[in-house]
N, C-alpha and C. Protein backbone atom coordinates (compact mmCIF):
# COMPACT_ATOMS: atom_id res chain seq x y z
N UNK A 1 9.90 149.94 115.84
CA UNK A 1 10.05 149.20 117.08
C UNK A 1 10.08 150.20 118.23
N UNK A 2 9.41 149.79 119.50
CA UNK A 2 9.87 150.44 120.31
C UNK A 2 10.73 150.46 121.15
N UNK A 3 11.21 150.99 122.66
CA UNK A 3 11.87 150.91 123.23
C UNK A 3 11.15 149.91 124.66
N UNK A 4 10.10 149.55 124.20
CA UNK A 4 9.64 148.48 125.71
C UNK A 4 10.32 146.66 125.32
N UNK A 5 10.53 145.96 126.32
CA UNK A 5 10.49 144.71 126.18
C UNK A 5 11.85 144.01 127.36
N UNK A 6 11.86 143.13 127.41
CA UNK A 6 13.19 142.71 128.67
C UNK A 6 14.30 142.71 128.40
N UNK A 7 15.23 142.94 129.98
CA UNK A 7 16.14 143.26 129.27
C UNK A 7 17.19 142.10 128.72
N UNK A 8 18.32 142.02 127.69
CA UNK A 8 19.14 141.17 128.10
C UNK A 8 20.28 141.12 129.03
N UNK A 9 20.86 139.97 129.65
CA UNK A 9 22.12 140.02 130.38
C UNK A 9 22.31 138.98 130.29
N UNK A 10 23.60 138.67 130.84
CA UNK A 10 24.47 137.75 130.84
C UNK A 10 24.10 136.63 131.06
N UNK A 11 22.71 136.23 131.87
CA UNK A 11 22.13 135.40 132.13
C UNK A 11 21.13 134.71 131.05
N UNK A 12 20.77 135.53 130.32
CA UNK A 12 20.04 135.40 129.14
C UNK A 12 20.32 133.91 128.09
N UNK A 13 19.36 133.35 127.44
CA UNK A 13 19.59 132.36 126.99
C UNK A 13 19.32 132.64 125.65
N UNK A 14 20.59 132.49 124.91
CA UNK A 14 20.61 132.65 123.65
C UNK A 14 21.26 132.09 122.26
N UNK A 15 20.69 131.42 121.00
CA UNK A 15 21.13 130.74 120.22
C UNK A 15 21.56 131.46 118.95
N UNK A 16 22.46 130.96 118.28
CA UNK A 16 22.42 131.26 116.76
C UNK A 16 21.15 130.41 116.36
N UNK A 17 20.96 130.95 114.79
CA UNK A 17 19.60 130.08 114.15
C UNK A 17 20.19 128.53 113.95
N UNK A 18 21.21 128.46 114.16
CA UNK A 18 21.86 126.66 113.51
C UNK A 18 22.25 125.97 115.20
N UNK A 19 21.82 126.60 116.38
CA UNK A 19 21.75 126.33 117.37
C UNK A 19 23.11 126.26 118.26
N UNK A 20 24.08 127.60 117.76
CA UNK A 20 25.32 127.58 118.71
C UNK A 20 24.94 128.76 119.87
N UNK A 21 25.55 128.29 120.33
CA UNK A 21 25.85 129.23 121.73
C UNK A 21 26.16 130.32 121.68
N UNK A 22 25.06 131.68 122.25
CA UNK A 22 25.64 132.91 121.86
C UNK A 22 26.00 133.46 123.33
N UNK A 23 27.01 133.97 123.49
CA UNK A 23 27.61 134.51 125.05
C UNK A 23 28.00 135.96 125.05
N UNK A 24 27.80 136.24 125.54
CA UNK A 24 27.87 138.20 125.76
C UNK A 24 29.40 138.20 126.07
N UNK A 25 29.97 139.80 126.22
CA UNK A 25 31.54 139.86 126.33
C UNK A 25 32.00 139.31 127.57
N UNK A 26 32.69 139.13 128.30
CA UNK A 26 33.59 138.83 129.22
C UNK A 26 33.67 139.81 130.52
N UNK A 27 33.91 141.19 129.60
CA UNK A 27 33.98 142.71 129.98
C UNK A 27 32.78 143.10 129.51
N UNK A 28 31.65 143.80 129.81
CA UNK A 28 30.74 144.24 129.00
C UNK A 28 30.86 145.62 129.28
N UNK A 29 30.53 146.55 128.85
CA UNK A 29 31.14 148.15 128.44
C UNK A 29 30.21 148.96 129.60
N UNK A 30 29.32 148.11 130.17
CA UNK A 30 28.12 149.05 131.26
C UNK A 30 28.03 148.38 132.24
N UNK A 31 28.24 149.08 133.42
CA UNK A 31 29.32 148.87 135.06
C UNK A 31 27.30 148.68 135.63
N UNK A 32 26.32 148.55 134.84
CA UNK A 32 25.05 148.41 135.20
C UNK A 32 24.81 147.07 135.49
N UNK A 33 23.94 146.53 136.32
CA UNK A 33 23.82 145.24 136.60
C UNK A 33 22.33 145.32 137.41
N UNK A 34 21.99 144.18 136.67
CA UNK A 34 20.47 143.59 137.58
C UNK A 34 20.81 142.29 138.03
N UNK A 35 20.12 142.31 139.04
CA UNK A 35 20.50 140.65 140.00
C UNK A 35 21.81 140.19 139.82
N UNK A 36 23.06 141.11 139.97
CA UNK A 36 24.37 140.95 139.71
C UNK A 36 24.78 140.48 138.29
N UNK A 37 24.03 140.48 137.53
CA UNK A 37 24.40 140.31 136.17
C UNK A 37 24.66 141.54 135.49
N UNK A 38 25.57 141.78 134.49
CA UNK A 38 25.90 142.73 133.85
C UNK A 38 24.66 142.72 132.80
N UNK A 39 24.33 144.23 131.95
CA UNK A 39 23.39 144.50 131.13
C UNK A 39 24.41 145.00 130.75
N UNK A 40 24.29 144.43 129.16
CA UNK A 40 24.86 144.71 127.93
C UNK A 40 24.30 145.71 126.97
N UNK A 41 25.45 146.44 126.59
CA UNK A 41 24.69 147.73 125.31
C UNK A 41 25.00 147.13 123.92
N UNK A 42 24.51 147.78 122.97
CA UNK A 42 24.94 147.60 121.96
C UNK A 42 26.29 147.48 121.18
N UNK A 43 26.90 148.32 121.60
CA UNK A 43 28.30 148.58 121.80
C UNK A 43 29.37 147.33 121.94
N UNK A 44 28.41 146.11 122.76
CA UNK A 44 28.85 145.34 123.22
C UNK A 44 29.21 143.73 122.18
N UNK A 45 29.97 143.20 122.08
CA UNK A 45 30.03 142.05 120.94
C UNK A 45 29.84 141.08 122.20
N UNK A 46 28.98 139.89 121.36
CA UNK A 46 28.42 138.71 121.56
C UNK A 46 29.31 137.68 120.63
N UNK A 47 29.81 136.34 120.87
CA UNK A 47 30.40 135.68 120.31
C UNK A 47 29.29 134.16 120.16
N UNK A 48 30.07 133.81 119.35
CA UNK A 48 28.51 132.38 119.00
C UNK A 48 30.00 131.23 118.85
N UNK A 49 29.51 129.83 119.76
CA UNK A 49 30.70 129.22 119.87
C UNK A 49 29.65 127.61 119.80
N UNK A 50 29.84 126.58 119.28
CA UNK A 50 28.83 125.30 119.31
C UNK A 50 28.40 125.44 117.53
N UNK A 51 28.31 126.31 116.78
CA UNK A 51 27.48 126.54 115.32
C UNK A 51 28.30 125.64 114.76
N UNK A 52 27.10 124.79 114.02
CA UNK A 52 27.88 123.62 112.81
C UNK A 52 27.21 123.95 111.91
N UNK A 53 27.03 125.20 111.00
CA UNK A 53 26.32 125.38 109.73
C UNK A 53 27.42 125.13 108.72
N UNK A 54 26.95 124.38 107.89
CA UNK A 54 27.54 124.03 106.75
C UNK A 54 26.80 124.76 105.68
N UNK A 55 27.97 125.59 104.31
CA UNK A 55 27.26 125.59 102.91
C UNK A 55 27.87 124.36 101.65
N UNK A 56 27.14 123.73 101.29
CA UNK A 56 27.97 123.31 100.31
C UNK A 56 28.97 121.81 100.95
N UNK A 57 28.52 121.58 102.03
CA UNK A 57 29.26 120.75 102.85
C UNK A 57 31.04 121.81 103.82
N UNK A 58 30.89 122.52 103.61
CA UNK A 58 31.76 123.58 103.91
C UNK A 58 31.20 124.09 105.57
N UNK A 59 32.08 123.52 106.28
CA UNK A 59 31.97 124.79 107.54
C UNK A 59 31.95 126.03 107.36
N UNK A 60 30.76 126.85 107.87
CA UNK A 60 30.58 128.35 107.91
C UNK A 60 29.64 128.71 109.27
N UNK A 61 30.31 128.29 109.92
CA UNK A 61 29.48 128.93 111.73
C UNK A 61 29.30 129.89 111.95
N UNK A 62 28.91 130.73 112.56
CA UNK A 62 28.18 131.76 113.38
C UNK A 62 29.12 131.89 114.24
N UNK A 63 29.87 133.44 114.47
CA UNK A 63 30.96 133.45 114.86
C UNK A 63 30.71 134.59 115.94
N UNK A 64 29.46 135.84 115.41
CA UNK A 64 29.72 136.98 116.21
C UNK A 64 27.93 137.10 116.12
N UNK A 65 27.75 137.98 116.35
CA UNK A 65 26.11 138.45 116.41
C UNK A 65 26.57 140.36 116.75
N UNK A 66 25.85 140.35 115.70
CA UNK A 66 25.72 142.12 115.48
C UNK A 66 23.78 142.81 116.10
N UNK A 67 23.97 143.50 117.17
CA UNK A 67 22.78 144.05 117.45
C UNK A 67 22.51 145.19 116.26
N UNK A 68 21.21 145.54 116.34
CA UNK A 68 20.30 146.69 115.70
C UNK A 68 19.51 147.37 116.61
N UNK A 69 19.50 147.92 117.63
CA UNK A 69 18.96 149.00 118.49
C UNK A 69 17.92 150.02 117.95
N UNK A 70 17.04 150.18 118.68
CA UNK A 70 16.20 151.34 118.50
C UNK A 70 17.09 152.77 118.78
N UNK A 71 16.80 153.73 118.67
CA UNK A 71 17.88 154.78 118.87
C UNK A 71 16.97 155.15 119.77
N UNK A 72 15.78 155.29 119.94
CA UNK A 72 14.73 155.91 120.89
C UNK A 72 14.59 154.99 121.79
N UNK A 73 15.41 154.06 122.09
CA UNK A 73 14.99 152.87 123.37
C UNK A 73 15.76 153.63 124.51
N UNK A 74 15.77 152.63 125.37
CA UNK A 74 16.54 152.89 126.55
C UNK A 74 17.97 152.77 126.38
N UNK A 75 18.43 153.90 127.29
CA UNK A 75 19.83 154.17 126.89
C UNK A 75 20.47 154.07 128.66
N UNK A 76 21.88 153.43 128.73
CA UNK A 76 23.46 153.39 129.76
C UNK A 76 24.31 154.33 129.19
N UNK A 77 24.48 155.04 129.63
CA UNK A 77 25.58 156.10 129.39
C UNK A 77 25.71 156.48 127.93
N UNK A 78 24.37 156.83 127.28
CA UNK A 78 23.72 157.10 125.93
C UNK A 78 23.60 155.98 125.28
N UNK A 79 24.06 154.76 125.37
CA UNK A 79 24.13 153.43 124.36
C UNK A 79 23.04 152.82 124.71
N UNK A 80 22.50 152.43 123.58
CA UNK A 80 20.99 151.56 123.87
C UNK A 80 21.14 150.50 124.35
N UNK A 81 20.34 149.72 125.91
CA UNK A 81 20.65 148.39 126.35
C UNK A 81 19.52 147.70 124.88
N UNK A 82 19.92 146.34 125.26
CA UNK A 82 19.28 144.75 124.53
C UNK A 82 18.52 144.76 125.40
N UNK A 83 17.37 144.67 124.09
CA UNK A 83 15.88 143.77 124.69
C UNK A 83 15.67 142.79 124.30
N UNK A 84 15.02 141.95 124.06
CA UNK A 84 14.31 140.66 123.81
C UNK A 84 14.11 141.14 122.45
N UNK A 85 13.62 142.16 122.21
CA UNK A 85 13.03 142.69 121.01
C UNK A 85 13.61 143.41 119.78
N UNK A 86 15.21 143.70 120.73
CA UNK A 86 16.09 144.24 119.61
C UNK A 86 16.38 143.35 118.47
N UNK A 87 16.14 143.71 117.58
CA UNK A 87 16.97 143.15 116.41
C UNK A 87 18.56 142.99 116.35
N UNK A 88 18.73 141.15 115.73
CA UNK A 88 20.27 141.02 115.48
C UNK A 88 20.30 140.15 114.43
N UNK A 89 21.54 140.08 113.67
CA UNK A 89 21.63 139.30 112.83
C UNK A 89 23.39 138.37 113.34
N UNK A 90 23.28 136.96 112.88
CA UNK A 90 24.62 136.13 113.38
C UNK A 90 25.19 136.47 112.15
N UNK A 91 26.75 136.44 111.95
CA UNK A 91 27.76 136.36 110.88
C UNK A 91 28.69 135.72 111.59
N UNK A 92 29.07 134.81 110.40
CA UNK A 92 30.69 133.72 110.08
C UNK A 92 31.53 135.07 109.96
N UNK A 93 32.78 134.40 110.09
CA UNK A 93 34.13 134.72 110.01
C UNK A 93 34.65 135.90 108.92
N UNK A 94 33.78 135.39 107.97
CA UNK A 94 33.68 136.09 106.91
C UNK A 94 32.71 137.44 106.76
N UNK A 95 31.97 137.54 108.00
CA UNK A 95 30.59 138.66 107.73
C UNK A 95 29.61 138.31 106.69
N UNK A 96 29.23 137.19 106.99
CA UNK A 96 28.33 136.34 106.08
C UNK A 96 27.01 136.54 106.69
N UNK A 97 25.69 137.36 106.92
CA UNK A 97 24.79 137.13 107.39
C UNK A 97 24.30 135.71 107.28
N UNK A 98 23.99 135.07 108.56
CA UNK A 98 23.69 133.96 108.56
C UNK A 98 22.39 133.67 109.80
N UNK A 99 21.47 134.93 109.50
CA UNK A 99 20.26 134.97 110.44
C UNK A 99 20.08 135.35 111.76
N UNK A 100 18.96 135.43 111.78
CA UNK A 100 19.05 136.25 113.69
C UNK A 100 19.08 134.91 114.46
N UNK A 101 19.27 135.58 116.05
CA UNK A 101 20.16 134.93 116.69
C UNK A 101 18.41 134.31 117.57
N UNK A 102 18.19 133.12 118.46
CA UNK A 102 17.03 133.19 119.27
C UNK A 102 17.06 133.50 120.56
N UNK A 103 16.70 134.45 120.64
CA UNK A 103 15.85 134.56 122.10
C UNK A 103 15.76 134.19 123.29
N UNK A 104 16.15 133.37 124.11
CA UNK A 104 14.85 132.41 124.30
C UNK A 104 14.42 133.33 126.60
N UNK A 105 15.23 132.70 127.34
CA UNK A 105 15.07 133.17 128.64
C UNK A 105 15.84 134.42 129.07
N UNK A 106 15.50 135.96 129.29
CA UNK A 106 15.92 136.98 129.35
C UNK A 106 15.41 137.37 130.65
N UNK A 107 16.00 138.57 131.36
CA UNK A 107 15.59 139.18 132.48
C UNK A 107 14.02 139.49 132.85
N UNK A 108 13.36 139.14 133.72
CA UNK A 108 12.25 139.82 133.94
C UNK A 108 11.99 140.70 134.31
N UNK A 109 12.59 141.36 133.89
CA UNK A 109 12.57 143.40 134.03
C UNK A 109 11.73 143.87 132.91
N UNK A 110 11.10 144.35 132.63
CA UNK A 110 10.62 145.02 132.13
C UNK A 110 10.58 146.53 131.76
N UNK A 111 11.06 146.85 130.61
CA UNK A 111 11.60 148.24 130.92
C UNK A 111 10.88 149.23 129.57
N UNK A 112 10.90 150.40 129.62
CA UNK A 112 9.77 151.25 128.43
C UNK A 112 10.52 152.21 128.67
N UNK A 113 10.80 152.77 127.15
CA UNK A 113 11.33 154.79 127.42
C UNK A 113 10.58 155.18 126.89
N UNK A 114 9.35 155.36 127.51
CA UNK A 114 8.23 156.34 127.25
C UNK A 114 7.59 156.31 128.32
């Protein structure tokens, strides 16, 4: 993967795969901001709040979302920001991989470390 693609922030529209609500921290760890929105690093936890995945008839929601960063992407105070393109996976309560998170409306910034 590379380091090109948009960035995320707070503004960003984003789902678990079972369609809960994923929301960036409160505090986010990088004092950086586009169009007054904070840009989030990796560093940063995302919480998933709305998920009704059931196993087994058993509640098991989507609780957190873990990023996967390029190490060669773009970096805030060495920590790689979120792109559109970074890889994540959602986990329950339990650290249950329970799929990546979607996408959907992100910053129109456009950004490349190369």
């Amino acid at each position: 993967m590379s380091g090109n693609g948009n960035l995320v922030n707070g503004g960003s529209a984003i789902n678990c795969p079972h369609g809960g609500r994923v929301s960036p921290p409160a505090a986010p760890s990088s004092a950086v901001r586009i169009d007054g929105r904070p840009v989030p690093t990796a560093t940063d936890v995302f919480t998933v709040s709305g998920c009704r995945h059931t196993v087994d008839g058993v509640p098991q929601p989507c609780v957190s979302v873990r990023w996967t960063p390029d190490r060669d992407g773009v970096l805030i105070d060495g920590v790689p920001v979120l792109l559109h393109t970074t890889g994540a996976v959602c986990f329950s309560a339990a650290l249950v991989p329970q799929g990546a998170p979607v996408v959907g409306h992100v910053a129109s910034r456009e950004v490349s470390s190369r």
